[in-house]
PDB file of N, CA and C in Angstrom:
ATOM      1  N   UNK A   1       1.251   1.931  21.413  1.00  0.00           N
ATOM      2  CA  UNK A   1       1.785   1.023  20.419  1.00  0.00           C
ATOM      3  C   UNK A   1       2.165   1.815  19.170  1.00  0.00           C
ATOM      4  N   UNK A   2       3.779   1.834  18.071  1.00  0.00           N
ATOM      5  CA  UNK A   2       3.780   2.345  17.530  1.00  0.00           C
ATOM      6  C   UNK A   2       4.158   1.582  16.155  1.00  0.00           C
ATOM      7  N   UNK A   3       4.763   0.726  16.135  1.00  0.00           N
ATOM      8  CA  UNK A   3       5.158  -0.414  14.908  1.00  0.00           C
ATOM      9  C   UNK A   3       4.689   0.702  13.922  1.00  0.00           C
ATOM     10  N   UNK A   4       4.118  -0.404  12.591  1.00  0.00           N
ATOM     11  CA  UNK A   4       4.501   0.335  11.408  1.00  0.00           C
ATOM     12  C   UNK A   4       3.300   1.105  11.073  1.00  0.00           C
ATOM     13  N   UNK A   5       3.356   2.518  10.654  1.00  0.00           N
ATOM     14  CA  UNK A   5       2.500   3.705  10.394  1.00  0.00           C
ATOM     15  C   UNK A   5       2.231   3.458   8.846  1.00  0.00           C
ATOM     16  N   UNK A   6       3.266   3.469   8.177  1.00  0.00           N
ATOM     17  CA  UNK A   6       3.216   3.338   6.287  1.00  0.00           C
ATOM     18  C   UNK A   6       3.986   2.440   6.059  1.00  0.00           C
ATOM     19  N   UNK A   7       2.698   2.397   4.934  1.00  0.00           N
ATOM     20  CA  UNK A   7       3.626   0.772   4.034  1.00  0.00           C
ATOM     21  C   UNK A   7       3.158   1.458   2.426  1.00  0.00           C
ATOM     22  N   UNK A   8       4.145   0.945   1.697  1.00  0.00           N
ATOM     23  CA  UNK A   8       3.915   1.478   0.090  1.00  0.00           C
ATOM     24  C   UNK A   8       4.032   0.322  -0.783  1.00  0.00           C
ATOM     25  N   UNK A   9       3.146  -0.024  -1.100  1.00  0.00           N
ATOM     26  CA  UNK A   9       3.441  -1.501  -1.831  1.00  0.00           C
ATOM     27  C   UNK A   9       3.216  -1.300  -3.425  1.00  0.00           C
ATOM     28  N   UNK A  10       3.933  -2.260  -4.235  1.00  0.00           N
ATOM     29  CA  UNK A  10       3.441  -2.032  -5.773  1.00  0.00           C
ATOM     30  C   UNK A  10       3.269  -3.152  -5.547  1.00  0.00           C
ATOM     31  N   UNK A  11       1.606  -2.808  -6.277  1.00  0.00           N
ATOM     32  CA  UNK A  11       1.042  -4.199  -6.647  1.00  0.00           C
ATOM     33  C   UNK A  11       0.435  -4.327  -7.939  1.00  0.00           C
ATOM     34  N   UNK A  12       0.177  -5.992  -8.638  1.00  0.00           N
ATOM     35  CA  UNK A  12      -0.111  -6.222  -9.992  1.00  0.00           C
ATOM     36  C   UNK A  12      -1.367  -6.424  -9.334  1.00  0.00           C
ATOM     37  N   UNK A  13      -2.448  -5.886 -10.369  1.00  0.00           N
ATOM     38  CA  UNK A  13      -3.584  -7.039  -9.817  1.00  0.00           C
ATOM     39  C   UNK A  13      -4.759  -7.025 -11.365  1.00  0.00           C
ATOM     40  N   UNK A  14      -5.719  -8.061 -11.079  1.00  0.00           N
ATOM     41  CA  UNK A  14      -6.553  -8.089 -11.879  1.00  0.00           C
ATOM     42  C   UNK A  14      -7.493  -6.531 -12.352  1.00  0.00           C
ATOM     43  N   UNK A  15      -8.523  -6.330 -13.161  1.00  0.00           N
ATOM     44  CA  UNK A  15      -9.038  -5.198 -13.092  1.00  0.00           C
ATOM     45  C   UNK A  15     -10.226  -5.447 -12.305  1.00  0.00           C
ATOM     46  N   UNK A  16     -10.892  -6.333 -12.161  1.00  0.00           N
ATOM     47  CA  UNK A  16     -11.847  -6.852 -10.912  1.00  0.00           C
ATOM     48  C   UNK A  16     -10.858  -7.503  -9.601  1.00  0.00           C
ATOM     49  N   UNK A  17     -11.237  -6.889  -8.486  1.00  0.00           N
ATOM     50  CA  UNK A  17     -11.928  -6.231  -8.295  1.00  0.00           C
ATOM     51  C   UNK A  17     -11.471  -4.297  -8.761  1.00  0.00           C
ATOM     52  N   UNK A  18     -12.404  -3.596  -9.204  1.00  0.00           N
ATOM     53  CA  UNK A  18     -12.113  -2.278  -8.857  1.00  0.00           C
ATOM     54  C   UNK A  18     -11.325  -1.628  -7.759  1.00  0.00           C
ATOM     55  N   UNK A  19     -10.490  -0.558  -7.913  1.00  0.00           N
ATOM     56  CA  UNK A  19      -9.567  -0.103  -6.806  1.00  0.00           C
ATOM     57  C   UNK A  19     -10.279   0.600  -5.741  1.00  0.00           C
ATOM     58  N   UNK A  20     -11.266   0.898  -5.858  1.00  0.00           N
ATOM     59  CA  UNK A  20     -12.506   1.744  -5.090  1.00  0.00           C
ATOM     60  C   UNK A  20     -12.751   0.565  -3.952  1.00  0.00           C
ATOM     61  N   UNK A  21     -13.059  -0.788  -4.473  1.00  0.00           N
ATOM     62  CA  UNK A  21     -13.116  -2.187  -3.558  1.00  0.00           C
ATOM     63  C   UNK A  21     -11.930  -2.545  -2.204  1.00  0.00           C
ATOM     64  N   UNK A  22     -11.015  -2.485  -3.297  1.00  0.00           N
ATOM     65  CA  UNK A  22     -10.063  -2.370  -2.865  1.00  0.00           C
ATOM     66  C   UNK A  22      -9.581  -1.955  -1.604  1.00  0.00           C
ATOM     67  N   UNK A  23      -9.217  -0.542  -1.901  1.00  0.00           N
ATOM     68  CA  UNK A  23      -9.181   0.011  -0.889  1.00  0.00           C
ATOM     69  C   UNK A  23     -10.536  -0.170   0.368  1.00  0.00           C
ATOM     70  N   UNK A  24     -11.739  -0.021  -0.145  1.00  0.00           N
ATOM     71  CA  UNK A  24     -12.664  -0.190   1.225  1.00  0.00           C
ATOM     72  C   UNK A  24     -12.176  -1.375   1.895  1.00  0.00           C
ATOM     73  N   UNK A  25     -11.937  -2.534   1.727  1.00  0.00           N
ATOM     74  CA  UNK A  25     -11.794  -4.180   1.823  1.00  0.00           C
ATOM     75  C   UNK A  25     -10.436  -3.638   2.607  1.00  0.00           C
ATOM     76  N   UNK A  26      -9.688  -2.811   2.154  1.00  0.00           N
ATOM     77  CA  UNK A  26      -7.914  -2.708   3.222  1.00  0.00           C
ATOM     78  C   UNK A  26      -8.349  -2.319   4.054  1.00  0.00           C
ATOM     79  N   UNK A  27      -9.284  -0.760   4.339  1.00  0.00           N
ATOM     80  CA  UNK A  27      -9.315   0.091   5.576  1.00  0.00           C
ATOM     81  C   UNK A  27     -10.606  -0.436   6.320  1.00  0.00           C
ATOM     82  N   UNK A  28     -11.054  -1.968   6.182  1.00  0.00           N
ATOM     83  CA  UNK A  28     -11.749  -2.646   6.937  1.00  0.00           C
ATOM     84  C   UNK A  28     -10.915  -3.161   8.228  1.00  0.00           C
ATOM     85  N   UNK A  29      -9.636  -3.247   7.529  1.00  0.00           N
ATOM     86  CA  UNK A  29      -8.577  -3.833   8.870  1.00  0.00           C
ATOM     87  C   UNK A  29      -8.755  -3.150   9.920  1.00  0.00           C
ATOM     88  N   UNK A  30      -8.216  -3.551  10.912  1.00  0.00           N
ATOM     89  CA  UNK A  30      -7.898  -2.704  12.694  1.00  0.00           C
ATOM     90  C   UNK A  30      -6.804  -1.994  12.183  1.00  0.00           C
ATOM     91  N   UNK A  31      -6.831  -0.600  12.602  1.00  0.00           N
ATOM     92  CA  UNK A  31      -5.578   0.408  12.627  1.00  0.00           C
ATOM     93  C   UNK A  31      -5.201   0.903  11.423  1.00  0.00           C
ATOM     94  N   UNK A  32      -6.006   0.774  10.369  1.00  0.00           N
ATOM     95  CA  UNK A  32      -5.419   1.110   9.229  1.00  0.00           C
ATOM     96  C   UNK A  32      -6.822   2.569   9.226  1.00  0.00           C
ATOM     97  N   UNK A  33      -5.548   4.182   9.127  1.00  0.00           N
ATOM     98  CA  UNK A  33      -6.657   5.334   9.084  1.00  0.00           C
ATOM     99  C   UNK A  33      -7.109   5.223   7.836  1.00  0.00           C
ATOM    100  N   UNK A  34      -6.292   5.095   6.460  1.00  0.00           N
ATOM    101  CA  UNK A  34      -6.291   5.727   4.829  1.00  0.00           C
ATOM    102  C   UNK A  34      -5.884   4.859   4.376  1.00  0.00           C
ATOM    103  N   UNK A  35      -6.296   4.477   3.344  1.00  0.00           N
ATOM    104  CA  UNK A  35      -5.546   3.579   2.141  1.00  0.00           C
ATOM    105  C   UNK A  35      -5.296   4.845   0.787  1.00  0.00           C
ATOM    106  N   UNK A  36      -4.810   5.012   0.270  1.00  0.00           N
ATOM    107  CA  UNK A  36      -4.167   5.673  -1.500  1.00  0.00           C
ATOM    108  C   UNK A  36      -3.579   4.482  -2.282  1.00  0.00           C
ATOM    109  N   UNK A  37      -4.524   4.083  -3.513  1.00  0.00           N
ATOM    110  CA  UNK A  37      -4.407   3.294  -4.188  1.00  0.00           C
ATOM    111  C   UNK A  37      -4.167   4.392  -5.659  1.00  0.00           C
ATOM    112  N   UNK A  38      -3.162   4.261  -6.590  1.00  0.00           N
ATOM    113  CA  UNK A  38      -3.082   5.215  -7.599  1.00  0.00           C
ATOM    114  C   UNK A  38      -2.725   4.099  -8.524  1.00  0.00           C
ATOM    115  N   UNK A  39      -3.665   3.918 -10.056  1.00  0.00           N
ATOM    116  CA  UNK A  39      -3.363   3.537 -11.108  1.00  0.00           C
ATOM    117  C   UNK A  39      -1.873   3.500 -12.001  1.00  0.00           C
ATOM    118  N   UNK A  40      -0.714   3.182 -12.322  1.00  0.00           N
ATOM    119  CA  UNK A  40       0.388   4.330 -13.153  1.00  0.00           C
ATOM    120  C   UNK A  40       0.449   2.851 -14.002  1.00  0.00           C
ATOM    121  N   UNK A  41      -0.154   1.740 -14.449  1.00  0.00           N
ATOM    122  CA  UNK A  41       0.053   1.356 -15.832  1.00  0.00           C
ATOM    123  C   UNK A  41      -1.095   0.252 -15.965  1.00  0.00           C
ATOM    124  N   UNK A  42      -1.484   0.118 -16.929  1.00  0.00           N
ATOM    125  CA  UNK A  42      -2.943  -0.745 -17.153  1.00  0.00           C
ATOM    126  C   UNK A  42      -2.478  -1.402 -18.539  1.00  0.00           C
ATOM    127  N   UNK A  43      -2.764  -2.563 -18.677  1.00  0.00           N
ATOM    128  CA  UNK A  43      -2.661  -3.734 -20.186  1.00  0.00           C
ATOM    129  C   UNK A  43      -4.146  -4.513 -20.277  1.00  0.00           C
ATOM    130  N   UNK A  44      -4.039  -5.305 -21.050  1.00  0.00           N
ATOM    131  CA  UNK A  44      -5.102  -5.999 -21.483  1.00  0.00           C
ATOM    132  C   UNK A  44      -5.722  -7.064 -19.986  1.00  0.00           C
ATOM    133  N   UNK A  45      -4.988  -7.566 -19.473  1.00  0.00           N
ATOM    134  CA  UNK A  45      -6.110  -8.100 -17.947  1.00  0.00           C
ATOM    135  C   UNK A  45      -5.850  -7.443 -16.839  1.00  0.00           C
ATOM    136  N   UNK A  46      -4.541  -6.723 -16.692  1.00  0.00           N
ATOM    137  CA  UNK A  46      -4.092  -6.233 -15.496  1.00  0.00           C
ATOM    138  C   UNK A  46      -3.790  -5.087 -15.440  1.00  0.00           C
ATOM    139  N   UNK A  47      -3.777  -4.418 -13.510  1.00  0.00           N
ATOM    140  CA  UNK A  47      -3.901  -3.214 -13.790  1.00  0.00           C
ATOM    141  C   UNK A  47      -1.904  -3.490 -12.765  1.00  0.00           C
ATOM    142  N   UNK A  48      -1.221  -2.414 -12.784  1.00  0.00           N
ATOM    143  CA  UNK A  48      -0.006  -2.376 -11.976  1.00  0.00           C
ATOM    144  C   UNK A  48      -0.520  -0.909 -10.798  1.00  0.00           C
ATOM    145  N   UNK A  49      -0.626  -1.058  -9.750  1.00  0.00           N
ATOM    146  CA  UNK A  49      -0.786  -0.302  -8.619  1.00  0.00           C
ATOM    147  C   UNK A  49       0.108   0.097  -7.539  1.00  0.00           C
ATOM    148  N   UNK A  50      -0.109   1.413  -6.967  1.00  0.00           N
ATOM    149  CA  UNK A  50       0.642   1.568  -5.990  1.00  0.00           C
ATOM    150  C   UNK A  50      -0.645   1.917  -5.049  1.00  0.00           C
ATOM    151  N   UNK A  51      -0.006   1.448  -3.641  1.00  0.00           N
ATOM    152  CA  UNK A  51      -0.932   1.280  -2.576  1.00  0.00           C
ATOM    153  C   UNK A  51      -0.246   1.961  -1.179  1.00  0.00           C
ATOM    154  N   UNK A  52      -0.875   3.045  -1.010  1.00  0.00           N
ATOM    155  CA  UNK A  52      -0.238   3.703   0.307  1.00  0.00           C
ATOM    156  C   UNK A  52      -1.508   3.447   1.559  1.00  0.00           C
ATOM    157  N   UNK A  53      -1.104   2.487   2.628  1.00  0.00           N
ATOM    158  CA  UNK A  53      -1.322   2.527   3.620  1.00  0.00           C
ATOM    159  C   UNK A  53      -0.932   3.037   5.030  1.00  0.00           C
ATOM    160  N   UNK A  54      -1.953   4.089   5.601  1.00  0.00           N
ATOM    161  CA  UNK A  54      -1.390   4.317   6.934  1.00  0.00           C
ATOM    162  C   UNK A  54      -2.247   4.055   7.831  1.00  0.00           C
ATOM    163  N   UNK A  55      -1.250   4.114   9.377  1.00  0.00           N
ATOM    164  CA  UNK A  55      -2.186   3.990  10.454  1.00  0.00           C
ATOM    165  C   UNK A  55      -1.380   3.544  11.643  1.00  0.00           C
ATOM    166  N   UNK A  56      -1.906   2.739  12.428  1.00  0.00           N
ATOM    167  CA  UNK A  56      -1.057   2.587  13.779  1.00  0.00           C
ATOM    168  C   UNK A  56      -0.716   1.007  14.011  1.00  0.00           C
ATOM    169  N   UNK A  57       0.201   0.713  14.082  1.00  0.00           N
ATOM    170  CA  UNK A  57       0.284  -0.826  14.516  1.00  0.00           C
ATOM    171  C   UNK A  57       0.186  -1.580  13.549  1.00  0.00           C
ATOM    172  N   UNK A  58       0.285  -1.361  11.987  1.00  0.00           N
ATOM    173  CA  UNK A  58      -0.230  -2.147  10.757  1.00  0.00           C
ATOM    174  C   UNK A  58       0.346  -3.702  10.742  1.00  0.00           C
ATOM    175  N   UNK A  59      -0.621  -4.601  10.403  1.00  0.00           N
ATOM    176  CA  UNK A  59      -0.301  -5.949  10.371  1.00  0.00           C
ATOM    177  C   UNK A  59       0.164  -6.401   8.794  1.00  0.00           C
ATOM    178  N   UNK A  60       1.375  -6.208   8.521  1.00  0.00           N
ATOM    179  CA  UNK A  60       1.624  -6.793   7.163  1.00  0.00           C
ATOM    180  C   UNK A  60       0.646  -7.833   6.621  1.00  0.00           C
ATOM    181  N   UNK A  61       0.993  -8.557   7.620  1.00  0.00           N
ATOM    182  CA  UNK A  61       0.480 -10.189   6.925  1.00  0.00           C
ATOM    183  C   UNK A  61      -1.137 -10.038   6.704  1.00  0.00           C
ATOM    184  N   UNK A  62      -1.858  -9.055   7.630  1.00  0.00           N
ATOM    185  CA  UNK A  62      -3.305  -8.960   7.307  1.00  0.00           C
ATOM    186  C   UNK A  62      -3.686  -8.490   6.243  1.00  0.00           C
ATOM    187  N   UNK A  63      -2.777  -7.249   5.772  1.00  0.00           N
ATOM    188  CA  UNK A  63      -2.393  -6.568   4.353  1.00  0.00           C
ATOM    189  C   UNK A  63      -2.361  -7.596   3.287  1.00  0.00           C
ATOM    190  N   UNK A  64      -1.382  -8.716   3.133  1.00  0.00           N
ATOM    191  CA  UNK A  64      -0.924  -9.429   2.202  1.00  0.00           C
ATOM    192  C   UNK A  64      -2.296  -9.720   2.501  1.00  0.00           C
ATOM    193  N   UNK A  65      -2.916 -10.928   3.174  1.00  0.00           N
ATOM    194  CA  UNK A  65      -3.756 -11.355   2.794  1.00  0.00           C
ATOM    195  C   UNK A  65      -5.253 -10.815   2.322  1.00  0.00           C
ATOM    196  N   UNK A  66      -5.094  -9.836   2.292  1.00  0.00           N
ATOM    197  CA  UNK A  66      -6.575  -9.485   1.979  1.00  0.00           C
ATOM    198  C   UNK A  66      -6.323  -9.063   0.293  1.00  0.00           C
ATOM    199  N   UNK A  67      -5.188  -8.548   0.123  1.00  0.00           N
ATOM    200  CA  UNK A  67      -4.249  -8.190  -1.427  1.00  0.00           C
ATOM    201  C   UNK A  67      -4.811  -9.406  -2.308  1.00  0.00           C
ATOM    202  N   UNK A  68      -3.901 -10.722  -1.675  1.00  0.00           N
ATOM    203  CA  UNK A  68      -4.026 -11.581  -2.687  1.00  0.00           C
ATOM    204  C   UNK A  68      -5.381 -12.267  -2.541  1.00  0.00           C
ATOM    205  N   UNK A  69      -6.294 -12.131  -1.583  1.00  0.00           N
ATOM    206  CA  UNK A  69      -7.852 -12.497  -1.648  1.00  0.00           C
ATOM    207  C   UNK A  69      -8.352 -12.006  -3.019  1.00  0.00           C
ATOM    208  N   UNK A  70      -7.860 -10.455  -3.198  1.00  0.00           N
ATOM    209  CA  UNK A  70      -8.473 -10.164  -4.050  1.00  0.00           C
ATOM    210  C   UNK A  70      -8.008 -10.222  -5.371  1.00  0.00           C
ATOM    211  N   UNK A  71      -6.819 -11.301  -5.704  1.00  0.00           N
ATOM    212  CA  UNK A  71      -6.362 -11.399  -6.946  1.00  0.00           C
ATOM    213  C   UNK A  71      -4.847 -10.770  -7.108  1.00  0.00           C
ATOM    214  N   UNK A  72      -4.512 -10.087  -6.048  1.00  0.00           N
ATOM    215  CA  UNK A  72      -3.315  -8.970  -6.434  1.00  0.00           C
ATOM    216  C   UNK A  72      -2.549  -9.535  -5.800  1.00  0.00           C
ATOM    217  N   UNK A  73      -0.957  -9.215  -6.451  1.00  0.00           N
ATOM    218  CA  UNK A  73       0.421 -10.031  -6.235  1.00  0.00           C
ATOM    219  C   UNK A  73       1.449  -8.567  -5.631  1.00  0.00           C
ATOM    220  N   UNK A  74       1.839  -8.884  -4.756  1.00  0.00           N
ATOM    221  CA  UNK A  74       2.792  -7.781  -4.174  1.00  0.00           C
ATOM    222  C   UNK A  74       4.296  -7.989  -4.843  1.00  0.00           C
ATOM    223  N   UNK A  75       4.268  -6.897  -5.824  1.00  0.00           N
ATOM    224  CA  UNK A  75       5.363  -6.765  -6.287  1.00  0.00           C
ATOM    225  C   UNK A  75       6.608  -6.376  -5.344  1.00  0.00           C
ATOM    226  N   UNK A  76       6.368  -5.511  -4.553  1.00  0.00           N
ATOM    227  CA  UNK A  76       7.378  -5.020  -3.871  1.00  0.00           C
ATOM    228  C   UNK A  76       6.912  -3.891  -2.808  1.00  0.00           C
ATOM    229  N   UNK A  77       7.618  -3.957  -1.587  1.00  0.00           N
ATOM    230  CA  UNK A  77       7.532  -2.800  -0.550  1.00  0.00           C
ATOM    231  C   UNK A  77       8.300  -2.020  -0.766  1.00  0.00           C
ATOM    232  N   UNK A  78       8.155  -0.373  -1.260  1.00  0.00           N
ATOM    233  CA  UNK A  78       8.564   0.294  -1.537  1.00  0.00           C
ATOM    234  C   UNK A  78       8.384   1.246  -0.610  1.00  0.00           C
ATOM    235  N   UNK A  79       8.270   1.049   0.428  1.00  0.00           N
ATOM    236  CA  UNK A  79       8.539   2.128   1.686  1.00  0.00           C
ATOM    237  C   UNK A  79       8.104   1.487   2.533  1.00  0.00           C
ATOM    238  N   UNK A  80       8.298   1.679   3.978  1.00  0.00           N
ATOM    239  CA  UNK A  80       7.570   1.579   5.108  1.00  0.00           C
ATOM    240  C   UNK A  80       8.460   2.839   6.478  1.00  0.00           C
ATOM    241  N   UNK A  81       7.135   3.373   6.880  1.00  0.00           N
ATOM    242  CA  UNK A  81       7.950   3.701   8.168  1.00  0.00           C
ATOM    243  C   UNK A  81       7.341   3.624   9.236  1.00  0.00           C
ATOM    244  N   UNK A  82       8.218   3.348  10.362  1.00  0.00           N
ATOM    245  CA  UNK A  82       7.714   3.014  11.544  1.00  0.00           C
ATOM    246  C   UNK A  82       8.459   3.662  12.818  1.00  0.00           C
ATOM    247  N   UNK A  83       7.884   3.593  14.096  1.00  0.00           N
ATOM    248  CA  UNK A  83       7.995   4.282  15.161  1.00  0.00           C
ATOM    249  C   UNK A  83       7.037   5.514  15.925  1.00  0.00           C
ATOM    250  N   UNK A  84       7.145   6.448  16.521  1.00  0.00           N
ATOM    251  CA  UNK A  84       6.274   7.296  17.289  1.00  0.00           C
ATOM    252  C   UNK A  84       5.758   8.344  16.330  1.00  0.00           C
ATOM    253  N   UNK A  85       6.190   8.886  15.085  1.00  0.00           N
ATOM    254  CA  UNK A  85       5.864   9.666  14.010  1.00  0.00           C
ATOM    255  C   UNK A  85       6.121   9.374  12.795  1.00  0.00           C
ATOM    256  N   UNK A  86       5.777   9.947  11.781  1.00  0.00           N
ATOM    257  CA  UNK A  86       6.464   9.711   9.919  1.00  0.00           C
ATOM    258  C   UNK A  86       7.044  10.659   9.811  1.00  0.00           C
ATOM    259  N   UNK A  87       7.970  10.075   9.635  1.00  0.00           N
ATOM    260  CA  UNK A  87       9.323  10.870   9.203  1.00  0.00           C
ATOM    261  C   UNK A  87       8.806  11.160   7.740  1.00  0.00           C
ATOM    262  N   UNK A  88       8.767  12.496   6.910  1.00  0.00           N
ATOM    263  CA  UNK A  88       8.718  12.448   5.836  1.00  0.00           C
ATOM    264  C   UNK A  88      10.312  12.739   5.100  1.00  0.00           C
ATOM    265  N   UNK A  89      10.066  11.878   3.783  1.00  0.00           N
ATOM    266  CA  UNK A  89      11.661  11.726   3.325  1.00  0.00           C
ATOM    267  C   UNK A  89      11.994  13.107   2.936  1.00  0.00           C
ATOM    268  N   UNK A  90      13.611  13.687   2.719  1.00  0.00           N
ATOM    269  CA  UNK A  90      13.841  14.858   2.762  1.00  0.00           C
ATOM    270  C   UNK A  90      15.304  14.724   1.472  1.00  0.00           C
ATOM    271  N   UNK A  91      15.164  15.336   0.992  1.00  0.00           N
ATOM    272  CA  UNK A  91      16.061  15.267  -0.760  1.00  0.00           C
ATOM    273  C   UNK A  91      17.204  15.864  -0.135  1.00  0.00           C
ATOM    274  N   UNK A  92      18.404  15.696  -0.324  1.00  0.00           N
ATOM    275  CA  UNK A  92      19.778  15.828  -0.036  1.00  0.00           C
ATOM    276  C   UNK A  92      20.267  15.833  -1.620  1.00  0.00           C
ATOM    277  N   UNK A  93      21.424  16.567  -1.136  1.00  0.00           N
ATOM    278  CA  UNK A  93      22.073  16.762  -2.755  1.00  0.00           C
ATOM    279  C   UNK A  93      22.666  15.372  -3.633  1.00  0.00           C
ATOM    280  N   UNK A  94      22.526  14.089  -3.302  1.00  0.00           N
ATOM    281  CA  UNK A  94      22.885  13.060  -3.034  1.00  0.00           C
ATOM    282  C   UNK A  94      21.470  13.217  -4.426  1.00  0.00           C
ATOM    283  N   UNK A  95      19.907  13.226  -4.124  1.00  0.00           N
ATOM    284  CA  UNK A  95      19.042  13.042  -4.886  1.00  0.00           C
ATOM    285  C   UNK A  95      19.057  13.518  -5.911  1.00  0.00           C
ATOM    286  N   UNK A  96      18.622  12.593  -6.847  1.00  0.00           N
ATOM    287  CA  UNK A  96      18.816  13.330  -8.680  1.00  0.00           C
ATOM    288  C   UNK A  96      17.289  13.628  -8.465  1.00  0.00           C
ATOM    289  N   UNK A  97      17.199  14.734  -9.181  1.00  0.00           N
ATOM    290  CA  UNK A  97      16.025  15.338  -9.905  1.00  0.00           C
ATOM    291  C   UNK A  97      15.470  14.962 -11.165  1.00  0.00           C
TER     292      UNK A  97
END
């Protein structure tokens, strides 16, 4: 089975729960190897997150729901890849620096 390996989500979420939670509570799912949760902006109740999940066969919808269990709103999928390997992305002169 190969469906989706990575998913990159930005998400808003409360500062409870902690991202340490977080992540344990994602890689409780089936098939998920790693979660990478990285901080890049924090305000007075909320924190804004990016969330890298990998693994084999990933169930979006099990994803969403365990997200917004814990308070957090999926801003946006900002990557996913899927099939027999991860392709990692590769900069062409096309990419600004």
């Amino acid at each position: 089975m190969n469906g989706i390996r990575r998913i990159v989500l930005d998400i808003l979420k409360p500062h409870e729960p902690k991202i340490t939670d977080m992540a344990l509570k994602l890689t409780s799912l089936p098939n998920i190897d790693g979660v990478n949760i990285t901080v890049y902006e924090i305000d007075k109740e909320t924190e804004n997150v990016k969330v890298t999940i990998e693994g084999n066969n990933l169930d979006f919808d099990e994803i969403q729901e365990i997200i917004e269990s814990l308070g957090g709103t999926i801003h946006s999928i900002d990557e996913v890849v899927a099939g027999k390997k991860i392709i990692e992305e590769v900069r062409t002169p096309q990419d600004r620096y």
